[in-house]
Protein backbone atom coordinates (compact mmCIF):
# COMPACT_ATOMS: atom_id res chain seq x y z
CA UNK A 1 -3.32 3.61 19.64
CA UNK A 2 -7.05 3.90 18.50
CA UNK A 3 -10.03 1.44 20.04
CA UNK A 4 -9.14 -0.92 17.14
CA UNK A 5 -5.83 -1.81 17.82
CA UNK A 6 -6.50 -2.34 21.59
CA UNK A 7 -9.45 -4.62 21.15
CA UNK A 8 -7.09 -6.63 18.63
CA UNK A 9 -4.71 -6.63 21.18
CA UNK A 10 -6.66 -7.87 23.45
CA UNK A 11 -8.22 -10.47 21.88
CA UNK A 12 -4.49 -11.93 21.47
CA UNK A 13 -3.63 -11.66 24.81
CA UNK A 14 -7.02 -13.47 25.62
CA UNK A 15 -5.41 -16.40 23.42
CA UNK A 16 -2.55 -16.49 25.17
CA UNK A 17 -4.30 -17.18 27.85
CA UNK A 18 -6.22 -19.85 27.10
CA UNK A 19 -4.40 -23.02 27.68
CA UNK A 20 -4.98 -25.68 24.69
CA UNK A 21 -6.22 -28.58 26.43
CA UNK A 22 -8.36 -26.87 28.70
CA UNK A 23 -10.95 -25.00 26.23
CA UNK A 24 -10.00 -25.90 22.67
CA UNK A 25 -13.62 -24.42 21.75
CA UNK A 26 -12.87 -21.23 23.00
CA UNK A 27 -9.29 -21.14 21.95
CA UNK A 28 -10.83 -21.93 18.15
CA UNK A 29 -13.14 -18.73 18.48
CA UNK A 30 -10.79 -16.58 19.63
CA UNK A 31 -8.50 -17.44 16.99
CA UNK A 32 -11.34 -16.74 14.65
CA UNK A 33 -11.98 -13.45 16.01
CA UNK A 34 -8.23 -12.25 15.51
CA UNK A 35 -7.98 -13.67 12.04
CA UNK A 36 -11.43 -11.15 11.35
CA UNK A 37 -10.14 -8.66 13.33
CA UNK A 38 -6.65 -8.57 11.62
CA UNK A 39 -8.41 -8.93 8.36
CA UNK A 40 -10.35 -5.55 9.11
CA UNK A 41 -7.72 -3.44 10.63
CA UNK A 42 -5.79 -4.41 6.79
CA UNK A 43 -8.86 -3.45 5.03
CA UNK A 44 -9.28 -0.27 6.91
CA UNK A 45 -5.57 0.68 6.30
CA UNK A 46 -5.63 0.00 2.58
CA UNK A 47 -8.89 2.06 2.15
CA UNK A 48 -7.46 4.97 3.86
CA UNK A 49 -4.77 4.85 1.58
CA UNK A 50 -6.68 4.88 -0.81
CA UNK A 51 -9.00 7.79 0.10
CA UNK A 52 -5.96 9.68 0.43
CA UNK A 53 -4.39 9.17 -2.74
CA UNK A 54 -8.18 9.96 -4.23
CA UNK A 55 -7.84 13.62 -2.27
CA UNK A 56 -4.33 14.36 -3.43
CA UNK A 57 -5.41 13.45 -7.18
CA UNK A 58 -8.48 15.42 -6.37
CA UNK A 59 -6.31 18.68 -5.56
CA UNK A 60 -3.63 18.19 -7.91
CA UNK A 61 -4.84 17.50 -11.57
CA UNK A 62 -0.97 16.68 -12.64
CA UNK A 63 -1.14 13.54 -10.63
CA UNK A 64 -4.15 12.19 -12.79
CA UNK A 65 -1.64 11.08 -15.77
């Protein structure tokens, strides 16, 4: 699992412990902070799809039709 994953990770875990009624502030930043992070990990995923497909089209002109 890379450093991305595990921070996401964590960053849930740290929700789930954060009782409601207790810290609603903090339990409204976290939640912020995994929507972002969730967000990024996505955008990371699509663009190395991307990249790849852009190599493989790169090395094989057939696939640019």
């Amino acid at each position: 699992m890379d450093d991305k994953a595990k921070i996401f990770q964590h960053l849930q875990a740290r929700l789930l412990s954060v009782n409601d009624d207790e810290d609603k502030e903090s339990r409204n930043e976290l939640e912020k902070q995994i929507a972002l992070a969730r967000i990024f990990l996505r955008a990371e995923k699509k663009y190395d799809e991307l990249r790849m497909q852009a190599n493989a089209r790169q090395k094989d002109p057939k696939l640019l039709k």
